[in-house]
PDB file of N, CA and C in Angstrom:
ATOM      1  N   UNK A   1       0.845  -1.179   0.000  1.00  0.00           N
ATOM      2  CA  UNK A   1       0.000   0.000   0.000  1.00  0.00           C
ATOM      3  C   UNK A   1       0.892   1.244   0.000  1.00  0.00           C
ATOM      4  N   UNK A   2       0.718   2.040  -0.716  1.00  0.00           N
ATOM      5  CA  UNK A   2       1.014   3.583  -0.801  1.00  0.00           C
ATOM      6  C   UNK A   2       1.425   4.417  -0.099  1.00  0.00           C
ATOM      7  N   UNK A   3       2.154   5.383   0.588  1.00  0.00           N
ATOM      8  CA  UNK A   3       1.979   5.718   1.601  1.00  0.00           C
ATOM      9  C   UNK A   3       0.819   7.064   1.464  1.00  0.00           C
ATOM     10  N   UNK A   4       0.428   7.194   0.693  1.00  0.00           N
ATOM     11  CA  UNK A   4      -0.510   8.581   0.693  1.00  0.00           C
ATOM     12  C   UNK A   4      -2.088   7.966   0.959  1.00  0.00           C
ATOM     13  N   UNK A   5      -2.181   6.555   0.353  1.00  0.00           N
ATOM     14  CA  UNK A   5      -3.370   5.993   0.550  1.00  0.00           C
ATOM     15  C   UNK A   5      -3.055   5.694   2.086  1.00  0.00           C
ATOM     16  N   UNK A   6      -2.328   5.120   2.513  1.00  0.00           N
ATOM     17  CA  UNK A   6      -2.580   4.401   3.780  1.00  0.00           C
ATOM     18  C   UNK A   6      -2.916   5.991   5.027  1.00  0.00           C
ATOM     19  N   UNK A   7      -1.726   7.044   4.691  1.00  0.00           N
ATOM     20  CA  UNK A   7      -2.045   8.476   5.583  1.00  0.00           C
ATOM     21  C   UNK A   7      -3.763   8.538   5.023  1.00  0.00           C
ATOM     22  N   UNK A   8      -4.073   8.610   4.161  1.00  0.00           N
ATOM     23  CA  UNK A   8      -5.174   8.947   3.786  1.00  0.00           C
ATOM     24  C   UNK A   8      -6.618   8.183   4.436  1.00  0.00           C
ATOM     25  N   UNK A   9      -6.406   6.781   4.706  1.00  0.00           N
ATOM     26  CA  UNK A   9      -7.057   5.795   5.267  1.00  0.00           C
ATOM     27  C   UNK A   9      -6.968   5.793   6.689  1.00  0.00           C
ATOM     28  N   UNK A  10      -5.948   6.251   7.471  1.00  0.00           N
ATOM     29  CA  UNK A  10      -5.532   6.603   8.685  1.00  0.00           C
ATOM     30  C   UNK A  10      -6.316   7.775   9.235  1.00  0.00           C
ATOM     31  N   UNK A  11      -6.404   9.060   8.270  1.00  0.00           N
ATOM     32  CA  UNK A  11      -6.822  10.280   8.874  1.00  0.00           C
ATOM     33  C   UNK A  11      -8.433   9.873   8.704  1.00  0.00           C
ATOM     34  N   UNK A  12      -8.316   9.188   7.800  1.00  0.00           N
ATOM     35  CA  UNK A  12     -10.215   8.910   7.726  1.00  0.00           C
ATOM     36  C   UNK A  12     -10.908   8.697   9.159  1.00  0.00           C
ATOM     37  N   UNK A  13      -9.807   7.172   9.355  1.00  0.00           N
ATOM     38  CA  UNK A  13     -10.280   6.573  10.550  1.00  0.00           C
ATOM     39  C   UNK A  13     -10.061   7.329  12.086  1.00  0.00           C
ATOM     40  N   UNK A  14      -9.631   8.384  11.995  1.00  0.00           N
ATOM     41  CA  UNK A  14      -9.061   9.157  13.104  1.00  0.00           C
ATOM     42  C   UNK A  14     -10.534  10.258  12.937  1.00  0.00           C
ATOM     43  N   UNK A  15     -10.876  10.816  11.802  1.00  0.00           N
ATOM     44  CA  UNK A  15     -11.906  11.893  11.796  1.00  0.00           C
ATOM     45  C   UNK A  15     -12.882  11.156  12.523  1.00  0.00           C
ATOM     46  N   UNK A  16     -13.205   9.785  12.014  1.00  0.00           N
ATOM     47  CA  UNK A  16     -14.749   8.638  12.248  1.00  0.00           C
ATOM     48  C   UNK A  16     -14.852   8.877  13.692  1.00  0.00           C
ATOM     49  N   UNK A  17     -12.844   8.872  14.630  1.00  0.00           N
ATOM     50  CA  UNK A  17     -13.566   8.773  16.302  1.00  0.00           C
ATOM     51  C   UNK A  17     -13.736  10.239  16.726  1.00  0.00           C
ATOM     52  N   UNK A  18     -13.260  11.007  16.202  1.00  0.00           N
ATOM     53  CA  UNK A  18     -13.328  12.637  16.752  1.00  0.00           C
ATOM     54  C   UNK A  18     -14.877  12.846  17.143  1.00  0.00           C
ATOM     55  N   UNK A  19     -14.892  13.091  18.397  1.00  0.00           N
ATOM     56  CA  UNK A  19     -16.356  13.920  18.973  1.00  0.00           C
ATOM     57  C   UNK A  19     -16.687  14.694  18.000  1.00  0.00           C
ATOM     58  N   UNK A  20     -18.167  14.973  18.044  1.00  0.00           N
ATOM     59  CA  UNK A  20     -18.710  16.130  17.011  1.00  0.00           C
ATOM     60  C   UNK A  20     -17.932  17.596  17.740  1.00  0.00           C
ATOM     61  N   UNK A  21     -18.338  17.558  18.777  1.00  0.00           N
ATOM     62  CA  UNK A  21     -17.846  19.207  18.936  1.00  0.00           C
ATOM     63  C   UNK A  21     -16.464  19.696  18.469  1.00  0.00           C
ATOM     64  N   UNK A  22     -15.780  18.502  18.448  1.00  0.00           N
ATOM     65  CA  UNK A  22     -13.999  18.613  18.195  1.00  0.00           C
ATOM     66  C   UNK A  22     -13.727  18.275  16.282  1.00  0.00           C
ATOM     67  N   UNK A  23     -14.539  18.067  15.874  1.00  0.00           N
ATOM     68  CA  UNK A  23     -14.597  18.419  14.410  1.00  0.00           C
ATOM     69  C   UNK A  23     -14.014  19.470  13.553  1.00  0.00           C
ATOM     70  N   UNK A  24     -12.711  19.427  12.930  1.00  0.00           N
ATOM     71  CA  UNK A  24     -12.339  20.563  12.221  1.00  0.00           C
ATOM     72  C   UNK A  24     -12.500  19.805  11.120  1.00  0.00           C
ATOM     73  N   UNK A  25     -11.996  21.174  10.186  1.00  0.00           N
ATOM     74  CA  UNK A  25     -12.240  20.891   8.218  1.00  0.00           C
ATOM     75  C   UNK A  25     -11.671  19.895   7.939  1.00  0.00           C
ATOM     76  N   UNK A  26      -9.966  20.254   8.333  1.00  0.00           N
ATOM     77  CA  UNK A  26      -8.929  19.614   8.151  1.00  0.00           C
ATOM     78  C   UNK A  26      -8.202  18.683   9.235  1.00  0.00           C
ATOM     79  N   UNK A  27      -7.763  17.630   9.758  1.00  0.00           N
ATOM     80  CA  UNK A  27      -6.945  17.136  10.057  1.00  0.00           C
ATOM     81  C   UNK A  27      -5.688  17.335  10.048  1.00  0.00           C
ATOM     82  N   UNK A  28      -4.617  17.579  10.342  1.00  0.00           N
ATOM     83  CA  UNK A  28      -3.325  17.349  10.639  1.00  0.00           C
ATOM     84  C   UNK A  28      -2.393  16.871  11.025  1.00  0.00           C
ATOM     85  N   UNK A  29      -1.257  16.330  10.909  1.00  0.00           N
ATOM     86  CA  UNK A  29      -0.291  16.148  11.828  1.00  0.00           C
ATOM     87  C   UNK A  29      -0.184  16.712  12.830  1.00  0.00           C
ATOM     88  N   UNK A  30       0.201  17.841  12.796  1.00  0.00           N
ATOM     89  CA  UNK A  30       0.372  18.291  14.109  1.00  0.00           C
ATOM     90  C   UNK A  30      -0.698  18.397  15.302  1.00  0.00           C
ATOM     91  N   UNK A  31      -2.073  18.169  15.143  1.00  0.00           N
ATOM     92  CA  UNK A  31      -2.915  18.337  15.813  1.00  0.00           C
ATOM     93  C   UNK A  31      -2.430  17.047  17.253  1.00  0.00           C
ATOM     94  N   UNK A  32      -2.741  17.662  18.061  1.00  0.00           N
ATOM     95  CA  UNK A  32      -2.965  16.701  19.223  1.00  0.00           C
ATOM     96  C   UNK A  32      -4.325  15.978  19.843  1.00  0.00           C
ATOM     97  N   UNK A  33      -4.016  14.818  19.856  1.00  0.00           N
ATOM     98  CA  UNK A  33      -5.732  13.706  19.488  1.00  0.00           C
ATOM     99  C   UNK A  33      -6.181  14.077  20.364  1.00  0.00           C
ATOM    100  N   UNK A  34      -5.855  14.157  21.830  1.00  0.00           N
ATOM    101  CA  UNK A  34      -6.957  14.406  22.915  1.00  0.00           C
ATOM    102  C   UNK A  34      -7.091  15.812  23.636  1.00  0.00           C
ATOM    103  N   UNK A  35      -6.063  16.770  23.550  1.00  0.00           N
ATOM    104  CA  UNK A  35      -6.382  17.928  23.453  1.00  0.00           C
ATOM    105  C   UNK A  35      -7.102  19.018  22.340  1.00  0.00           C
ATOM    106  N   UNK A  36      -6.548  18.548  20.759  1.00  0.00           N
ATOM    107  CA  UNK A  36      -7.033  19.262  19.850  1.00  0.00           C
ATOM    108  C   UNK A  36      -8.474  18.476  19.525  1.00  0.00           C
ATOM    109  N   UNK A  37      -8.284  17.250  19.569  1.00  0.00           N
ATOM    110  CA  UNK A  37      -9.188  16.194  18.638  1.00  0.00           C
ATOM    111  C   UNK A  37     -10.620  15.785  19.776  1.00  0.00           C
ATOM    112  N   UNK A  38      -9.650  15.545  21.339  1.00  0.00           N
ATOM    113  CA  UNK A  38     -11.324  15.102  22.173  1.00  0.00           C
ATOM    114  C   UNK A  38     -11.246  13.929  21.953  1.00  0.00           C
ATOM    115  N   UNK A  39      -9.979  13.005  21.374  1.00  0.00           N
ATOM    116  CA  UNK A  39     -10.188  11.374  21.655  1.00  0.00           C
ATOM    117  C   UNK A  39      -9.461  11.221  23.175  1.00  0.00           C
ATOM    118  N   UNK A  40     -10.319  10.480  23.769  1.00  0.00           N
ATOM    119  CA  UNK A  40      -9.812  10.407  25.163  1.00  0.00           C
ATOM    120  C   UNK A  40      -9.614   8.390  25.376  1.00  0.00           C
ATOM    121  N   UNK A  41      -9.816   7.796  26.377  1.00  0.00           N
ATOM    122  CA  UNK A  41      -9.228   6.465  26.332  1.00  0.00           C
ATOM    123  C   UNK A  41     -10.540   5.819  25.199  1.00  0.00           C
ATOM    124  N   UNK A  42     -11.393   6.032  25.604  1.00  0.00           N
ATOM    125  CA  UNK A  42     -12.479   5.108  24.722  1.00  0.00           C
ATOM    126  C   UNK A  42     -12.464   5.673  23.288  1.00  0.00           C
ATOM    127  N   UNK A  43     -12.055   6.650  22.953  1.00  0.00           N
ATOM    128  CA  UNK A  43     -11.719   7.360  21.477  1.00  0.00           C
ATOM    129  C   UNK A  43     -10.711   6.401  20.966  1.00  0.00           C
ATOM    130  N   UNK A  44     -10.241   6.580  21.747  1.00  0.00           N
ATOM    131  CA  UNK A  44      -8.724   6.140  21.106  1.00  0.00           C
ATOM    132  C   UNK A  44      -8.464   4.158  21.069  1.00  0.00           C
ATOM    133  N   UNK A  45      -9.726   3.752  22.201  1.00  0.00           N
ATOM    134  CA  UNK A  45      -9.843   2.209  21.800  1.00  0.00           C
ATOM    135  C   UNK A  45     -10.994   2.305  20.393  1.00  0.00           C
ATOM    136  N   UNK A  46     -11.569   2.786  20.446  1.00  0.00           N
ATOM    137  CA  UNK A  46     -12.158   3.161  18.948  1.00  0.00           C
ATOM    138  C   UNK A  46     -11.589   2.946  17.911  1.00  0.00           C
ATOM    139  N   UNK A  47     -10.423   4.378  17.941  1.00  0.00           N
ATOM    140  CA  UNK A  47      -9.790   4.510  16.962  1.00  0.00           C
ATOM    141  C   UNK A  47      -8.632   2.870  16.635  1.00  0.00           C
ATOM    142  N   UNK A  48      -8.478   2.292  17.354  1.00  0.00           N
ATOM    143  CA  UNK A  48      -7.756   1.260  17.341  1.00  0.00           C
ATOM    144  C   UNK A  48      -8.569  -0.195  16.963  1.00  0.00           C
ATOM    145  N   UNK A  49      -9.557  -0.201  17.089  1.00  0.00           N
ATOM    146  CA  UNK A  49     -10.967  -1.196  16.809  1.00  0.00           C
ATOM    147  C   UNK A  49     -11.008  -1.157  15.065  1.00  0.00           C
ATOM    148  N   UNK A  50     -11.046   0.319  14.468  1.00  0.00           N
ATOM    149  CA  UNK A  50     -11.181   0.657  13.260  1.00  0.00           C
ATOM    150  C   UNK A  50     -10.211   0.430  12.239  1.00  0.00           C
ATOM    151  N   UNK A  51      -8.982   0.472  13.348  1.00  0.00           N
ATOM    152  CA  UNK A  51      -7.724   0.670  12.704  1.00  0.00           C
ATOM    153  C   UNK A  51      -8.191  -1.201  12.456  1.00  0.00           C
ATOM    154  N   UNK A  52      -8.254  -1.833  13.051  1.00  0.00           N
ATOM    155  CA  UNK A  52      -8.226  -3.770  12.902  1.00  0.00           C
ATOM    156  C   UNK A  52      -9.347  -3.420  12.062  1.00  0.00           C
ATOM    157  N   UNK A  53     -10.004  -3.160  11.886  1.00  0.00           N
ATOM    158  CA  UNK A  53     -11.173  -3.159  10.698  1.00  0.00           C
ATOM    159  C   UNK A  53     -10.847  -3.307   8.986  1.00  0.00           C
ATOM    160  N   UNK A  54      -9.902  -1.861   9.563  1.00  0.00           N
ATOM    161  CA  UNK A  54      -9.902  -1.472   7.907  1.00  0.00           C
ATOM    162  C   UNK A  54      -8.444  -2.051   7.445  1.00  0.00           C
ATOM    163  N   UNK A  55      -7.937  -2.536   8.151  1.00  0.00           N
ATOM    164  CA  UNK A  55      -6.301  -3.207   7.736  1.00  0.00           C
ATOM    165  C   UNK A  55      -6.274  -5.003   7.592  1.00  0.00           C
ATOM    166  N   UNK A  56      -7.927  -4.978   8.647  1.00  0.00           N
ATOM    167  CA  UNK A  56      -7.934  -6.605   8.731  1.00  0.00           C
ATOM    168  C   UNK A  56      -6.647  -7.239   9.615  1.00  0.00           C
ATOM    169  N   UNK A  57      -6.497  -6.730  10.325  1.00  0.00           N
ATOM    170  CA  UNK A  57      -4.795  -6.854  11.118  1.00  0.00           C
ATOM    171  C   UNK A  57      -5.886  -7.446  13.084  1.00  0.00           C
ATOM    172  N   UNK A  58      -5.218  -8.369  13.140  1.00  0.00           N
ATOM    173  CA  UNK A  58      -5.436  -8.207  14.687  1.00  0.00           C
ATOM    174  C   UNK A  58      -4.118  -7.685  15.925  1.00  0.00           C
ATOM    175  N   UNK A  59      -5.060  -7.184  16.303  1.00  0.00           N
ATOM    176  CA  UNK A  59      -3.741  -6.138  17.460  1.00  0.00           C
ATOM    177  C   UNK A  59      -3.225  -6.880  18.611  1.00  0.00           C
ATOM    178  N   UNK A  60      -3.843  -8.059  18.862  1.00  0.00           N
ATOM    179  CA  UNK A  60      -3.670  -8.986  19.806  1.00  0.00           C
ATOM    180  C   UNK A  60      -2.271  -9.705  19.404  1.00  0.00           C
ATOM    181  N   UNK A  61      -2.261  -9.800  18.369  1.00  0.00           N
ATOM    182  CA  UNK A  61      -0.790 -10.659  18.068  1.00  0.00           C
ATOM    183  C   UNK A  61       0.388 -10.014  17.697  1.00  0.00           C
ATOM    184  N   UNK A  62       0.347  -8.638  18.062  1.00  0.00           N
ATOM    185  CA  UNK A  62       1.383  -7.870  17.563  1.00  0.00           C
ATOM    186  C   UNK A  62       1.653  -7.162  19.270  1.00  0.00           C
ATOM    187  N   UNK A  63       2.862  -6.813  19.674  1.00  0.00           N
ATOM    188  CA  UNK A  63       3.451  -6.239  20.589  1.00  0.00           C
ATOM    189  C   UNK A  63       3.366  -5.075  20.132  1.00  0.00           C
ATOM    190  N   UNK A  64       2.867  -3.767  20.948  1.00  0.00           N
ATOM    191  CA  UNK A  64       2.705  -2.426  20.885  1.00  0.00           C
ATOM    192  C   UNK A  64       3.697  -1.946  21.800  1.00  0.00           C
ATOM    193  N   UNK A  65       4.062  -2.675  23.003  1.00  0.00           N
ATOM    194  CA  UNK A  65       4.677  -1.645  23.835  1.00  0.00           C
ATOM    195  C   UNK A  65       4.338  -0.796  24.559  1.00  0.00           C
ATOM    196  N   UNK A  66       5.122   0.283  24.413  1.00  0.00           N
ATOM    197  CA  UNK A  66       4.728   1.629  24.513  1.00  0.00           C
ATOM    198  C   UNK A  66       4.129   2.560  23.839  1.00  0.00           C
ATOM    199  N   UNK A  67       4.026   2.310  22.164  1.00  0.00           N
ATOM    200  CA  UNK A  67       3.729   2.868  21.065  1.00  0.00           C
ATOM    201  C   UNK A  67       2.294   4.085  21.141  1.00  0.00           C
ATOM    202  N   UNK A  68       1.687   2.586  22.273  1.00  0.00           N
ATOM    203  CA  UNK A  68       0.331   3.374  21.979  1.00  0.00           C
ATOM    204  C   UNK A  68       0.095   4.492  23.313  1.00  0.00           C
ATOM    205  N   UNK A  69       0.741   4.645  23.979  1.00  0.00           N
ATOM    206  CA  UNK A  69       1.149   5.372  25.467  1.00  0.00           C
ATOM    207  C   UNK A  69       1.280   6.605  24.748  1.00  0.00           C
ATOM    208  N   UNK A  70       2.404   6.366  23.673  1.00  0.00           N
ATOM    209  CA  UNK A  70       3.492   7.885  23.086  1.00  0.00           C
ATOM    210  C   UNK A  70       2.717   8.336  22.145  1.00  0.00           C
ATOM    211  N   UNK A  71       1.516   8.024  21.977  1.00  0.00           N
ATOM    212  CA  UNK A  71       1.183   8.706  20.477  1.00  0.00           C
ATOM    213  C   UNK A  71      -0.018  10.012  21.293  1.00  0.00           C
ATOM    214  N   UNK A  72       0.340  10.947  21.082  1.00  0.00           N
ATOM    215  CA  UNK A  72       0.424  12.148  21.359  1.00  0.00           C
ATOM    216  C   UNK A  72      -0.246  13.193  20.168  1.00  0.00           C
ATOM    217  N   UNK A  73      -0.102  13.127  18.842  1.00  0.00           N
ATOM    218  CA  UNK A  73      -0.571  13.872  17.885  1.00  0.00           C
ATOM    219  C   UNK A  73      -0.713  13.062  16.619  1.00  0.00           C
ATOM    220  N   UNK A  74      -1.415  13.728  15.556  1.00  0.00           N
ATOM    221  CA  UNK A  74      -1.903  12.600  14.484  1.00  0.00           C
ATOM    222  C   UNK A  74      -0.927  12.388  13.884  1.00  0.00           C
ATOM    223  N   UNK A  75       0.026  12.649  13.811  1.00  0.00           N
ATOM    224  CA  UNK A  75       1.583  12.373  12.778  1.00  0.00           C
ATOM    225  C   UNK A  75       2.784  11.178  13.957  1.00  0.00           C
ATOM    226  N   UNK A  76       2.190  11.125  15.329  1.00  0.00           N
ATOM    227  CA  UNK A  76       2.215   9.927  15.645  1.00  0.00           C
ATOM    228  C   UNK A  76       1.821   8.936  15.565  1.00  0.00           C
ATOM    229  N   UNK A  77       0.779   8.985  15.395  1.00  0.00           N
ATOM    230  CA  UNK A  77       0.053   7.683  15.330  1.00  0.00           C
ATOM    231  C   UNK A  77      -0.354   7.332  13.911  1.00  0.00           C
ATOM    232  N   UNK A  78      -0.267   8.336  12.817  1.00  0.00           N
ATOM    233  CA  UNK A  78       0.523   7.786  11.512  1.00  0.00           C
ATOM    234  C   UNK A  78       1.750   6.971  11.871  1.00  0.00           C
ATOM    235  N   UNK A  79       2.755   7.607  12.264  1.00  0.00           N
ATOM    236  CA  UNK A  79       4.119   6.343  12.402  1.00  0.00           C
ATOM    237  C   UNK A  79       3.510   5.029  13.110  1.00  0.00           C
ATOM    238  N   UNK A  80       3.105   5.240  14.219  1.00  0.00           N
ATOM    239  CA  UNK A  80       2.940   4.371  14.792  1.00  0.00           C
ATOM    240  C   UNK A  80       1.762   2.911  14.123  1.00  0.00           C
ATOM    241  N   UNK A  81       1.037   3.615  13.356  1.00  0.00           N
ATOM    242  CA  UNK A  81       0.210   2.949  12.165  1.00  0.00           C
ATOM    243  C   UNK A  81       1.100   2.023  11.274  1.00  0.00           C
ATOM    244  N   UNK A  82       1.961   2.933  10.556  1.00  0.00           N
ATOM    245  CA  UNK A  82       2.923   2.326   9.932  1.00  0.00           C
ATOM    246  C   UNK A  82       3.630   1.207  10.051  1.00  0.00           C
ATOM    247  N   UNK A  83       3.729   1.404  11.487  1.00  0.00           N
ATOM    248  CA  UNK A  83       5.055   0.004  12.312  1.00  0.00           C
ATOM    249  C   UNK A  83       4.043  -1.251  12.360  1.00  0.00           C
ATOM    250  N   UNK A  84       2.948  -0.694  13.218  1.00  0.00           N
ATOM    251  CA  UNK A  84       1.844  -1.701  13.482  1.00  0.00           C
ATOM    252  C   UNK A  84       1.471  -2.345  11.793  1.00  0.00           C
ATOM    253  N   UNK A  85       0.921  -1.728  11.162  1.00  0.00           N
ATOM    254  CA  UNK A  85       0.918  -2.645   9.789  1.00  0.00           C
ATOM    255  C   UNK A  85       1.766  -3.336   9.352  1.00  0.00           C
ATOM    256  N   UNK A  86       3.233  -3.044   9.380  1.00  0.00           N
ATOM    257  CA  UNK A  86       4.625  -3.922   8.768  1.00  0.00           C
ATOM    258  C   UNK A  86       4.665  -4.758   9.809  1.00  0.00           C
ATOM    259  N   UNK A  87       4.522  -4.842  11.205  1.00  0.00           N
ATOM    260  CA  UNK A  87       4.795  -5.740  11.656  1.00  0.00           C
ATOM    261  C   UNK A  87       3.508  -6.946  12.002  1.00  0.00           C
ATOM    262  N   UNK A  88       2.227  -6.685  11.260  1.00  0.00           N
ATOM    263  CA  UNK A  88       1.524  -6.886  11.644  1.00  0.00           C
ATOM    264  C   UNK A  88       1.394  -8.267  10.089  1.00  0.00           C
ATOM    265  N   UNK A  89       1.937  -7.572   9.310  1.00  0.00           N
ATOM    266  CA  UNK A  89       2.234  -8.383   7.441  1.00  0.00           C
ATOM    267  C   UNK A  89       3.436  -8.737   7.874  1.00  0.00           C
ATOM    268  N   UNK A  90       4.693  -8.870   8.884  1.00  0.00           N
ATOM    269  CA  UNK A  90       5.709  -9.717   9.156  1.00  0.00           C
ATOM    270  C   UNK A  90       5.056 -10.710  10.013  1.00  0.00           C
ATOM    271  N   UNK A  91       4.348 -11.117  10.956  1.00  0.00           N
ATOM    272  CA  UNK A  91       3.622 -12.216  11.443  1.00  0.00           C
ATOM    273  C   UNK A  91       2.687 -12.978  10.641  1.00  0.00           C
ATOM    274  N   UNK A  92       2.294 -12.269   9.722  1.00  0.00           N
ATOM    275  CA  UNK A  92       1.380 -13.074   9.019  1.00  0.00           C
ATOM    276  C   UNK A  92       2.224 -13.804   7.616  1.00  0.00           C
ATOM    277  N   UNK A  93       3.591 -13.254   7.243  1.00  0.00           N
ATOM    278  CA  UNK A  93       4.391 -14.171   6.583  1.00  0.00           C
ATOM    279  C   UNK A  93       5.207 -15.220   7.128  1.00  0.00           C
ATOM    280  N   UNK A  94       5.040 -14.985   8.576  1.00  0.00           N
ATOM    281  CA  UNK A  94       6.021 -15.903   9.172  1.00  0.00           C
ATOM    282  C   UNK A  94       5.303 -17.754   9.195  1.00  0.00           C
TER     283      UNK A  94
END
């Protein structure tokens, strides 16, 4: 996958958990999810529910770590998207 499709599929799924009141035009990187955005813990298990949706990936068999602790703004959790998918298509070739 692309990387403009996959950012693109990412910010989708990030707008889907944003509260209505926390709704802007645009999305960003730099925005911060639970100060700018209003995803708070259940947002953000949301946003992670969707993420296994639309990748078809289960999160159970992949080690996160800390990953999901540090993600802090939407251009984190793009990277952190990123890792989780490659390592998520390295278990499933293994």
């Amino acid at each position: 996958m692309e990387d403009a499709e996959f950012e693109a599929k990412v910010l989708s799924l990030i707008a889907e958990a944003v509260p209505a009141k926390f709704r802007k035009s645009k999305i960003t990187p730099e925005l911060r999810l639970q100060h700018d955005l209003g995803l708070d813990s259940i947002g953000m298990l949301a946003l992670m529910f969707r993420f296994e949706q639309e990748f078809r990936i289960d999160l159970a068999t992949i080690d996160l770590g800390a990953a999901l602790g540090q993600m802090q703004t939407v251009g984190e959790a793009l990277a952190v998207g990123r890792d989780v998918l490659e390592r998520a298509q390295a278990v499933s070739n293994e």
